[in-house]
Structures are given as structure tokens and as C-alpha cells.
N, C-alpha and C. Protein backbone atom coordinates (compact mmCIF):
# COMPACT_ATOMS: atom_id res chain seq x y z
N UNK A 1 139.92 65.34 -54.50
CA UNK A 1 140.21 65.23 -55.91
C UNK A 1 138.98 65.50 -56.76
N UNK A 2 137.60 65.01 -56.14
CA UNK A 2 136.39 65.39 -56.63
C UNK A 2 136.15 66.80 -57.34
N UNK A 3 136.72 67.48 -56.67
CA UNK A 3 136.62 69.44 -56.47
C UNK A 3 137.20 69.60 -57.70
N UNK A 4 138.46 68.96 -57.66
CA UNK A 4 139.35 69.31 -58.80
C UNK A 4 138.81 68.88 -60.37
N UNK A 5 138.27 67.87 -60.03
CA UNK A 5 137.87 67.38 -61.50
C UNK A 5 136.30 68.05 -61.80
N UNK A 6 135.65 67.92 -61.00
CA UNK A 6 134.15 68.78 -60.98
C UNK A 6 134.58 69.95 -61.55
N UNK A 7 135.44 70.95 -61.27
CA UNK A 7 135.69 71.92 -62.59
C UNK A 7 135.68 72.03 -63.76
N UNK A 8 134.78 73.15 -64.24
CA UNK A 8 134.60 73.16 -65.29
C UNK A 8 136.08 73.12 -66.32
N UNK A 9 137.12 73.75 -65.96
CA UNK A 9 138.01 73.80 -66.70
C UNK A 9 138.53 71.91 -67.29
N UNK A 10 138.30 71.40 -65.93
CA UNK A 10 138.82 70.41 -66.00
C UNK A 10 138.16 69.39 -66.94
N UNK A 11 137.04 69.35 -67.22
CA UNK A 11 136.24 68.83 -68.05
C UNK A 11 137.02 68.11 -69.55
N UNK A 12 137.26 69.63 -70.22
CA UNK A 12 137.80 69.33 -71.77
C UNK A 12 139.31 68.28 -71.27
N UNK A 13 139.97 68.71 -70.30
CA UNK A 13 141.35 68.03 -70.45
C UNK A 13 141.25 66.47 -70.09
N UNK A 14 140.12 66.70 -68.95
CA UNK A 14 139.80 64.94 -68.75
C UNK A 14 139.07 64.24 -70.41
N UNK A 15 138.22 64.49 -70.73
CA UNK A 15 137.85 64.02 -72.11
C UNK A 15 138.58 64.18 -72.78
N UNK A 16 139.80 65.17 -73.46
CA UNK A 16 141.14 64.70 -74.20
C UNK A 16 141.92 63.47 -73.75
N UNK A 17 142.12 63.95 -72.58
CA UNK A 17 142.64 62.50 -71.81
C UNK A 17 142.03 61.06 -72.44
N UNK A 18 141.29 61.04 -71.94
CA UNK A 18 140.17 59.67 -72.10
C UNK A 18 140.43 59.26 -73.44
N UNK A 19 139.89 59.89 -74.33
CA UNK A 19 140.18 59.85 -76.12
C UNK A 19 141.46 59.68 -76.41
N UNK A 20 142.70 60.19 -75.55
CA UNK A 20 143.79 60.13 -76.49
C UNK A 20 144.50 58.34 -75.76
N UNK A 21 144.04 58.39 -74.60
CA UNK A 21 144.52 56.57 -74.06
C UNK A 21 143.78 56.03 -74.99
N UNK A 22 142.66 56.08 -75.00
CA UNK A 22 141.96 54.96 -75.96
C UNK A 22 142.62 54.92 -77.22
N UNK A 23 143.01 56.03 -77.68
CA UNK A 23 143.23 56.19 -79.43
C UNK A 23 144.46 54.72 -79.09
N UNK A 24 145.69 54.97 -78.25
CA UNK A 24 146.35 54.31 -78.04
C UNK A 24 146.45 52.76 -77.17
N UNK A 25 145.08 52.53 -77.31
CA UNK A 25 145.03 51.02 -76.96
C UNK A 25 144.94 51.27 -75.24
N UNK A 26 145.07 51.71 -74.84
CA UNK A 26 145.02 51.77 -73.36
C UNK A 26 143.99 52.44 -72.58
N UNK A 27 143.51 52.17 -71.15
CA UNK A 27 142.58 53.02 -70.53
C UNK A 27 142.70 53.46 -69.11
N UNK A 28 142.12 54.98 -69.22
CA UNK A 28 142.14 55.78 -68.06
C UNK A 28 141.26 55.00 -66.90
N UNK A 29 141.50 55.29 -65.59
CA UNK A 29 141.09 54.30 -64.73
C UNK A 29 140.87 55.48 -63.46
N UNK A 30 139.17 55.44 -63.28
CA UNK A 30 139.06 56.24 -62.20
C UNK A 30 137.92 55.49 -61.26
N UNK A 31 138.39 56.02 -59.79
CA UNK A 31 137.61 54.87 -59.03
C UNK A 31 137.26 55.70 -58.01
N UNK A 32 136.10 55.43 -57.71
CA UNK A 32 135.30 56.22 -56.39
C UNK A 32 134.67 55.54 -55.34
N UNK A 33 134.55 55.54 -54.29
CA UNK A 33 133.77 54.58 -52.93
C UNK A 33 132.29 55.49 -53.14
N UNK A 34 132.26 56.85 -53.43
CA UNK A 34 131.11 57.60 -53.34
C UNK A 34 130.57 57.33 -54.66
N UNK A 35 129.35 57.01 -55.11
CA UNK A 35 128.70 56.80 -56.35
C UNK A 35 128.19 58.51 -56.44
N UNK A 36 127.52 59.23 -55.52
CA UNK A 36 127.06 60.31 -55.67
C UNK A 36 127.85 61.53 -56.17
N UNK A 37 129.39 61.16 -55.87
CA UNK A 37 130.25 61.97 -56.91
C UNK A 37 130.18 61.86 -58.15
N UNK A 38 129.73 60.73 -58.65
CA UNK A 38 129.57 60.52 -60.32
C UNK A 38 127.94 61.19 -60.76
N UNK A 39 127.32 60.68 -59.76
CA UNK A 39 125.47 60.60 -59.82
C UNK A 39 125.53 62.30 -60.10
N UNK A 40 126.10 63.43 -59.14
CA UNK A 40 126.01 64.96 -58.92
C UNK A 40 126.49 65.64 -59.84
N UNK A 41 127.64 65.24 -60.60
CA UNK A 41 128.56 66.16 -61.37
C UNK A 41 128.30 65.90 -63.09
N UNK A 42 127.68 66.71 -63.62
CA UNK A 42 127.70 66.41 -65.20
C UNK A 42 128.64 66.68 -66.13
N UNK A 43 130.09 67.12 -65.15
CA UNK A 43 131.24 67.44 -65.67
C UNK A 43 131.79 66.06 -65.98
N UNK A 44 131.80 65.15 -64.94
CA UNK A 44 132.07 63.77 -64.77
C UNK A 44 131.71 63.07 -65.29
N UNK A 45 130.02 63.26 -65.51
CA UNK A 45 129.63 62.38 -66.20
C UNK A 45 129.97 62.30 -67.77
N UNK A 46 130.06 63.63 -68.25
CA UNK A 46 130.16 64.09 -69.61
C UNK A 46 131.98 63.84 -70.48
N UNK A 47 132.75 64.20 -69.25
CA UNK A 47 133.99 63.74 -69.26
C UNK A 47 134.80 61.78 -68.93
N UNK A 48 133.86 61.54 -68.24
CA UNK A 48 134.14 60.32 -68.23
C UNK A 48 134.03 59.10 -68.52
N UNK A 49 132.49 59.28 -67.59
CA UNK A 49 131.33 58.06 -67.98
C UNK A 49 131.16 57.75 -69.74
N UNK A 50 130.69 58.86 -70.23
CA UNK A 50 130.66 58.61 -71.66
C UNK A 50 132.07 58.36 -72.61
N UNK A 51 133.13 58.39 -72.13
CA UNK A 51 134.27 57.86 -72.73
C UNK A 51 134.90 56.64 -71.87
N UNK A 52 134.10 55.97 -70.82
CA UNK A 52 134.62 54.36 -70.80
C UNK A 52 134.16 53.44 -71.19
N UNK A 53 135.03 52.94 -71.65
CA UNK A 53 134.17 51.93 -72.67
C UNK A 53 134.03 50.33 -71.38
N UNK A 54 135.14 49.93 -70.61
CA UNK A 54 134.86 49.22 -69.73
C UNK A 54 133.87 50.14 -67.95
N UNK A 55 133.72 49.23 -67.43
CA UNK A 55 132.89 49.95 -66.18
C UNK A 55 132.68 48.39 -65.44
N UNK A 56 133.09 48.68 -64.10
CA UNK A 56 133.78 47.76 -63.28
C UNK A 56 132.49 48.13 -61.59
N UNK A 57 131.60 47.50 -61.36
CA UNK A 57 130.98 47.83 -60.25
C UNK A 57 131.63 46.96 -59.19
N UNK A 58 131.14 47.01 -57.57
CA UNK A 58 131.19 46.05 -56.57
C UNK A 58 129.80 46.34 -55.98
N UNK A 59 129.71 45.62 -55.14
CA UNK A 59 128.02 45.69 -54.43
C UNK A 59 127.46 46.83 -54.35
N UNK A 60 125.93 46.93 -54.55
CA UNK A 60 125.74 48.42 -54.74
C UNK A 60 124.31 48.29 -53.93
N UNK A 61 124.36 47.77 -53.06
CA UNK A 61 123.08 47.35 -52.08
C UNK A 61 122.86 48.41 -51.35
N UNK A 62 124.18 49.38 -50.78
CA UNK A 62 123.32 49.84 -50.32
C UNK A 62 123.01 51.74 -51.42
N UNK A 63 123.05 51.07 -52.40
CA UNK A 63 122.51 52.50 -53.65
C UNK A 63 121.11 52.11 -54.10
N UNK A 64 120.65 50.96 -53.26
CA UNK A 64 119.38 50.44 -53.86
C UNK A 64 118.16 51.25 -54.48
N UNK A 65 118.53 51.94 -53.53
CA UNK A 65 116.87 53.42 -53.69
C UNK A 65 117.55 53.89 -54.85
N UNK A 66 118.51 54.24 -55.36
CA UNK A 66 119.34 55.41 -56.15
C UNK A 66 119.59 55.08 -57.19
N UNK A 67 119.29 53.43 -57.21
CA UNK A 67 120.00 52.70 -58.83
C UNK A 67 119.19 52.97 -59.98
N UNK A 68 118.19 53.26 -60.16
CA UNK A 68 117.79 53.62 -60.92
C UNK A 68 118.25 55.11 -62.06
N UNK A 69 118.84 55.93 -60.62
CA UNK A 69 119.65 57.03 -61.54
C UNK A 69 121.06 56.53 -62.00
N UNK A 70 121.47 55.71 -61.27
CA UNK A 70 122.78 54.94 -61.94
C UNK A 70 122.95 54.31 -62.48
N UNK A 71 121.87 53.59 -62.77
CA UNK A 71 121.27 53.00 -64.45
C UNK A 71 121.49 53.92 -65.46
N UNK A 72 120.51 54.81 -65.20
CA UNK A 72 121.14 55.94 -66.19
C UNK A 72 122.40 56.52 -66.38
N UNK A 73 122.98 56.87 -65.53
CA UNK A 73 123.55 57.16 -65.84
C UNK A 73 125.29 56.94 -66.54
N UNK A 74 125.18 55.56 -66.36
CA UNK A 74 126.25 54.37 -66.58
C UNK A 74 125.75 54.05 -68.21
N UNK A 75 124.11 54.34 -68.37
CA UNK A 75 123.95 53.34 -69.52
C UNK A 75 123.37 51.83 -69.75
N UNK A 76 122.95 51.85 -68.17
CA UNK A 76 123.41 50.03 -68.00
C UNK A 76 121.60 49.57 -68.45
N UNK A 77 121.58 48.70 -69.46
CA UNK A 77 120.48 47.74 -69.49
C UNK A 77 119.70 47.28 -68.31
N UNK A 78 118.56 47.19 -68.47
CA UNK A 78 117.74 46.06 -67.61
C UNK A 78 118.07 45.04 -66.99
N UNK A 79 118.72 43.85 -67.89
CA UNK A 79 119.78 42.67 -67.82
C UNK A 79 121.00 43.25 -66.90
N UNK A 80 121.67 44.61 -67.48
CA UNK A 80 122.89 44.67 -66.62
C UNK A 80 122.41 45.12 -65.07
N UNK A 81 121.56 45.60 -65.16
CA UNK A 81 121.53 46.13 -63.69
C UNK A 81 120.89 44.92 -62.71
N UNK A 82 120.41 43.95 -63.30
CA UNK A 82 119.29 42.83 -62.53
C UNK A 82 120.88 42.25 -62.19
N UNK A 83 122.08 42.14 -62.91
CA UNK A 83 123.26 41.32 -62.66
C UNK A 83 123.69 41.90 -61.75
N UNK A 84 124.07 43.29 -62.02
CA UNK A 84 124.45 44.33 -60.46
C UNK A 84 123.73 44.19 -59.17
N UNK A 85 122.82 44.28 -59.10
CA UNK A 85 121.97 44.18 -57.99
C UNK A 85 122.21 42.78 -57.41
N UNK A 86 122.80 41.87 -57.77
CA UNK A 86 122.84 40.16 -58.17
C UNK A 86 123.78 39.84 -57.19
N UNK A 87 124.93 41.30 -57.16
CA UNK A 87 126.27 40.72 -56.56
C UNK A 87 126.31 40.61 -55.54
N UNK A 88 126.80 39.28 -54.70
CA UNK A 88 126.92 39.40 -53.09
C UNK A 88 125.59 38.56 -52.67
N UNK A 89 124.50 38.49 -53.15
CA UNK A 89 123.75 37.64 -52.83
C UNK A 89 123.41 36.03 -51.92
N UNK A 90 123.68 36.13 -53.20
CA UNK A 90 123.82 33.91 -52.84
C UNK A 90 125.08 33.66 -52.69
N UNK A 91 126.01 34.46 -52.02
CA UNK A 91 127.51 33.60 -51.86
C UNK A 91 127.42 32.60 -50.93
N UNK A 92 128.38 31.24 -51.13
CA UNK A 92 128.93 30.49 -49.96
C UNK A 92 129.56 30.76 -49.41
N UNK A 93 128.83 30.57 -47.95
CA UNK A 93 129.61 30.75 -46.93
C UNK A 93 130.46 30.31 -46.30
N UNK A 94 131.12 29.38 -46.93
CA UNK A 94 132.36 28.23 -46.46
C UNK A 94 133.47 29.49 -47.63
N UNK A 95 133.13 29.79 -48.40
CA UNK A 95 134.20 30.49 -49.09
C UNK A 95 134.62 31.71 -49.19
N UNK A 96 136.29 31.94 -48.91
CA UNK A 96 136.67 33.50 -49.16
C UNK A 96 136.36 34.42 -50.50
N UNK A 97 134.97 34.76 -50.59
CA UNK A 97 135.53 35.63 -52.38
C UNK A 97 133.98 36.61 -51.76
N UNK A 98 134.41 37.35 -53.25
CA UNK A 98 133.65 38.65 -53.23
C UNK A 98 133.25 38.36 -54.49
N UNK A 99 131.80 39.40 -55.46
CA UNK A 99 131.23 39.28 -56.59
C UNK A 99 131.45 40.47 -56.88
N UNK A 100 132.27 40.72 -58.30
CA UNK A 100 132.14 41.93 -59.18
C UNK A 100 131.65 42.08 -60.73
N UNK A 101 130.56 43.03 -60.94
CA UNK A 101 130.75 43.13 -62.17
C UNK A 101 131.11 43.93 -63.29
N UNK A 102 131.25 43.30 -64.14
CA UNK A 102 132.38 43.77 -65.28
C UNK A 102 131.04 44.14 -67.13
N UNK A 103 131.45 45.38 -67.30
CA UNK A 103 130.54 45.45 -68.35
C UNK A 103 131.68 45.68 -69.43
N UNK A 104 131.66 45.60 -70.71
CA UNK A 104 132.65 45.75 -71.55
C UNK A 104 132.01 46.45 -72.79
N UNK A 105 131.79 47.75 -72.92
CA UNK A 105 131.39 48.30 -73.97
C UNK A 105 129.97 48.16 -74.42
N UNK A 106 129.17 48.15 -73.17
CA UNK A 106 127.49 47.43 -73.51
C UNK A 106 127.54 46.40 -74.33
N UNK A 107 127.81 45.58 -74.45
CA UNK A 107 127.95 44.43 -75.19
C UNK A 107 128.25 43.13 -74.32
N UNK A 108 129.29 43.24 -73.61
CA UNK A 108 129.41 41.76 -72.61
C UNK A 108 129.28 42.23 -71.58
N UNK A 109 128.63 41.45 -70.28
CA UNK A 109 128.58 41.58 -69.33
C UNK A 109 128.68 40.24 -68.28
N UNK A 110 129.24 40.40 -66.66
CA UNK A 110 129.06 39.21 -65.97
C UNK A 110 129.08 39.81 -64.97
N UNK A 111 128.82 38.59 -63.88
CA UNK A 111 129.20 39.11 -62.68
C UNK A 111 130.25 37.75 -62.65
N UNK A 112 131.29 38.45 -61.94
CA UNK A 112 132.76 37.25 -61.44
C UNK A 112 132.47 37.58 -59.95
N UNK A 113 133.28 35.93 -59.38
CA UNK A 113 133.83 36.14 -57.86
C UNK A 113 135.26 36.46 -58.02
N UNK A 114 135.23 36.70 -57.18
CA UNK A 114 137.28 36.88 -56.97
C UNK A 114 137.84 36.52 -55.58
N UNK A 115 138.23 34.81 -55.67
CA UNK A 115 138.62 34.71 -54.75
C UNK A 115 139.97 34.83 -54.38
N UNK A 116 140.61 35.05 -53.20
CA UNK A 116 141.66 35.22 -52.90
C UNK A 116 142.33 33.67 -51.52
N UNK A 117 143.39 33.57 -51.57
CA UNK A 117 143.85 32.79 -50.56
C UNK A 117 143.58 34.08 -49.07
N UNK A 118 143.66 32.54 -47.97
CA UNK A 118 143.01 33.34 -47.05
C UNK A 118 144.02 34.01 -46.43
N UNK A 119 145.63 34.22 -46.54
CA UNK A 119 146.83 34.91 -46.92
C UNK A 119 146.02 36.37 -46.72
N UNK A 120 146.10 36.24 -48.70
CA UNK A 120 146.07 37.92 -48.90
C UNK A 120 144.50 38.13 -48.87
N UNK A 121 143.60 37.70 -47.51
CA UNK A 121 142.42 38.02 -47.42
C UNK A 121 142.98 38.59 -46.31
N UNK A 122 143.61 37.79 -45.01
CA UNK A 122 144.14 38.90 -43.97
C UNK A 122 145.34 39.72 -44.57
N UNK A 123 145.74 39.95 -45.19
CA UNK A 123 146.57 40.91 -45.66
C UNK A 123 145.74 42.04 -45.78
N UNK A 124 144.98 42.42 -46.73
CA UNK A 124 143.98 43.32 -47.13
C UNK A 124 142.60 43.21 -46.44
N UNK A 125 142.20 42.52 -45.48
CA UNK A 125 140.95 42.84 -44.95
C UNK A 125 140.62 44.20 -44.16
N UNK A 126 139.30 44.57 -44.29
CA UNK A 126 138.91 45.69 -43.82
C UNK A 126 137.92 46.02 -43.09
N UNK A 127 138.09 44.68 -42.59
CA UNK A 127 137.01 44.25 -41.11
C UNK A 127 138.32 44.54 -40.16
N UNK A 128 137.44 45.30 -38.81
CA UNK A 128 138.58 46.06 -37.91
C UNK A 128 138.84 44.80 -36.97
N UNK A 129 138.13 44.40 -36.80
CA UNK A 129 138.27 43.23 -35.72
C UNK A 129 139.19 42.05 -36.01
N UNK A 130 139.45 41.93 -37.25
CA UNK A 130 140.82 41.01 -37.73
C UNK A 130 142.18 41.74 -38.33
N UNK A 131 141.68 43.05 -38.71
CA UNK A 131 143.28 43.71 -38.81
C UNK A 131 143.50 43.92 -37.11
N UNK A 132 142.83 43.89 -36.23
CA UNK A 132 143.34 43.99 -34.68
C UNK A 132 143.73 42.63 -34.23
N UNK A 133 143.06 41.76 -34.63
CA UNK A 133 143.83 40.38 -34.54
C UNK A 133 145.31 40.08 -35.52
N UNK A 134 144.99 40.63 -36.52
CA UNK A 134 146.73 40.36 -37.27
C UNK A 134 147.67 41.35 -36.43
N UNK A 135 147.24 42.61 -36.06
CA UNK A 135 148.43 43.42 -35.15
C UNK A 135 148.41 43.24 -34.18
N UNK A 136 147.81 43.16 -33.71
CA UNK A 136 147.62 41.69 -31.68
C UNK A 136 148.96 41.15 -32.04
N UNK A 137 148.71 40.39 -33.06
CA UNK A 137 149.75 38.76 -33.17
C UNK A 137 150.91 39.48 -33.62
N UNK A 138 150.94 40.55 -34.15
CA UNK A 138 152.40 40.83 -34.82
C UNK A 138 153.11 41.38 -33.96
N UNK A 139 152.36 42.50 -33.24
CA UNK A 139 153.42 42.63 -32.21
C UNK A 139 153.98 42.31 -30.92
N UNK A 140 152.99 40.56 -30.94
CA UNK A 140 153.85 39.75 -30.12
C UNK A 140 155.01 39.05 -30.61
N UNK A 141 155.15 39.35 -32.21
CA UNK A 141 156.21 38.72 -32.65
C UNK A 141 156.90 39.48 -32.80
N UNK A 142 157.13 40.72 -32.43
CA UNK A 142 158.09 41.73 -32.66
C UNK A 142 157.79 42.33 -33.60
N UNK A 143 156.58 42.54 -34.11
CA UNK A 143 156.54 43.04 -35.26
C UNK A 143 156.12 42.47 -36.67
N UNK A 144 156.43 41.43 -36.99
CA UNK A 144 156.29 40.43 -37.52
C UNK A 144 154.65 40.05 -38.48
N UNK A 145 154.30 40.52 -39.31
CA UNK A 145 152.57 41.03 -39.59
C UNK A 145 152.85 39.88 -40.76
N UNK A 146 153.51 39.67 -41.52
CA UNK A 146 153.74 38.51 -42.61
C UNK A 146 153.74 37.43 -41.89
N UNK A 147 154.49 36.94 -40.52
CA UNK A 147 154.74 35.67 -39.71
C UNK A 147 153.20 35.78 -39.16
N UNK A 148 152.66 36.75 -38.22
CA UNK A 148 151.33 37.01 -38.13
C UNK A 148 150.05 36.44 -38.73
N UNK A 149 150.03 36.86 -39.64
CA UNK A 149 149.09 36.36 -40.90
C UNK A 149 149.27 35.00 -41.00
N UNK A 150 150.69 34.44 -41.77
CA UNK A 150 150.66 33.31 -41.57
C UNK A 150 150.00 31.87 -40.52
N UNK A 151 150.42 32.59 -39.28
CA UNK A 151 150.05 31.70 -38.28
C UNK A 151 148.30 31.74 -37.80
N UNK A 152 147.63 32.68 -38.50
CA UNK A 152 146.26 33.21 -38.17
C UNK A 152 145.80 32.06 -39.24
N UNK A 153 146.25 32.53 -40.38
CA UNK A 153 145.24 31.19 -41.34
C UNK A 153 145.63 29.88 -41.53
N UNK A 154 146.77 29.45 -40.54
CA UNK A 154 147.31 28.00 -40.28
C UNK A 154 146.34 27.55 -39.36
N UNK A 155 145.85 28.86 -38.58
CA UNK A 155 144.89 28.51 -36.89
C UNK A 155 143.43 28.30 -37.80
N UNK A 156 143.38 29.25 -38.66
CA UNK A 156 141.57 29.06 -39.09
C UNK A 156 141.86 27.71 -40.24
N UNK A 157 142.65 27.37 -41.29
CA UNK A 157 142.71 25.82 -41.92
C UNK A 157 142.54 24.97 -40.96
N UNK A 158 143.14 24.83 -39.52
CA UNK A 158 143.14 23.50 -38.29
C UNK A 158 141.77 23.59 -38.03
N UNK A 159 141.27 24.64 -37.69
CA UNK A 159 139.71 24.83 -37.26
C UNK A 159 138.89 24.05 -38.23
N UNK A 160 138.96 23.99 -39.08
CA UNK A 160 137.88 23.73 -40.29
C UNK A 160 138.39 22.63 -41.00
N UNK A 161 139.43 22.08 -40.65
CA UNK A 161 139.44 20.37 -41.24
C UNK A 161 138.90 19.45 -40.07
């Protein structure tokens, strides 16, 4: 999808885009695992970056060497980036959550956790070694990945009281 939008053509229609959700109260929402697709392309940057007014990070530890161009190129303050760099740090380790941060128009900024029940933590986890334990268990139940789950974080609550 990178290819496609990295075109030059594509440029003006993504920045119409962008401008005409906003005009209407609403916002375009684009999300990448690769930072260097944003960092490489000044089509992207010029089309996008500069028309969001929110900007949503997750851990960026390992862009450490690189943040400095993604400072720039986001816009982000001193303050915002010491908060970015921040996330994931000092978490407890008795608890299910993750740290994200949230900038809102250079003006507010935080870092949030977001925790989840430990449910829809094995639901969505993306550690291989426990989605092989939830499908282990499911298809001794016939299948069964909702009954699965269930009985996995009934086993880890008994463990830990």
C-alpha cells in the first residue's frame, strides 16, 4: 500500500482527503508497523503528517538511534519525545497493559496504559508461544478457542491468588 501512496499522483488526493474529513469533523486514520515508510517518503510526509492533527505512537525503543529524525518529522517537542521514549519503561509487572502515546494538535500530550482483561489479552496476543497454547487447548476441545481462552486465564487467576 506504501508504493501506492508514495506516488506522486497520489499525494494531492491524499491531502484533499485529509482536509475534506477534517472540514467535516472527522479523521483520516493511517497506521504503519514501519516508521521508515513515513521517515523515507516526503509524499507522506507532506500529504499526511502535516494534516494530522492527532498522532498516536506505541514503543519506539527500538527507533532509538532514528528518533531524532522522527522528532522531526512528527513535529514532536522535547517534552513530547522524552514522554515517547518513556513508554514501556517502568511498567508493573504483576499487570496486563501496554503504554501509548497520544499527542493532540501539539498542544496536549500523555502517555496512557491500556489495560485489557486477561480474556482479550489471550484473544489478541502476539507472543507465539501462547497463541500455541490457546490452539493446543482449542483443539482439544474440538475447536473451541473462546472455551480455550477461557479456561487458560481461569488456570493463570488460580496460579496467582
Amino acid at each position: 500500500a506504501w508504493k501506492a501512496i508514495a506516488k506522486e499522483g497520489m499525494a494531492e488526493y491524499i491531502k484533499y482527503l485529509f482536509k475534506t474529513v477534517r472540514k467535516f469533523f472527522g479523521e483520516a486514520i493511517v497506521v504503519t508497523q514501519e516508521v521508515d515508510d513515513i521517515i523515507q517518503s516526503p509524499i507522506v510526509k507532506e500529504s499526511i503528517i502535516n494534516n494530522s492533527d492527532c498522532k498516536i505512537l506505541l514503543d519506539q525503543r527500538k527507533y532509538m538511534n532514528k528518533f531524532d529524525d522522527i522528532q522531526a518529522m512528527l513535529g514532536l517537542t522535547d517534552k513530547e519525545k522524552a514522554q515517547v521514549l518513556s513508554i514501556n519503561m517502568n511498567n508493573d509487572p504483576s499487570r496486563l497493559y501496554k503504554e501509548v502515546w497520544i499527542g493532540l494538535g501539539g498542544t496536549h500530550s500523555a502517555v496512557y496504559a491500556t489495560e485489557v482483561s486477561l480474556e482479550e489479552y489471550l484473544a489478541y496476543t502476539t507472543e507465539e508461544s501462547e497463541k500455541l497454547e490457546v490452539m493446543q487447548l482449542a483443539s482439544e476441545l474440538g475447536g473451541n478457542v473462546e472455551l480455550s481462552i477461557k479456561q487458560i486465564a481461569l488456570q493463570r487467576r488460580e496460579k496467582t491468588d
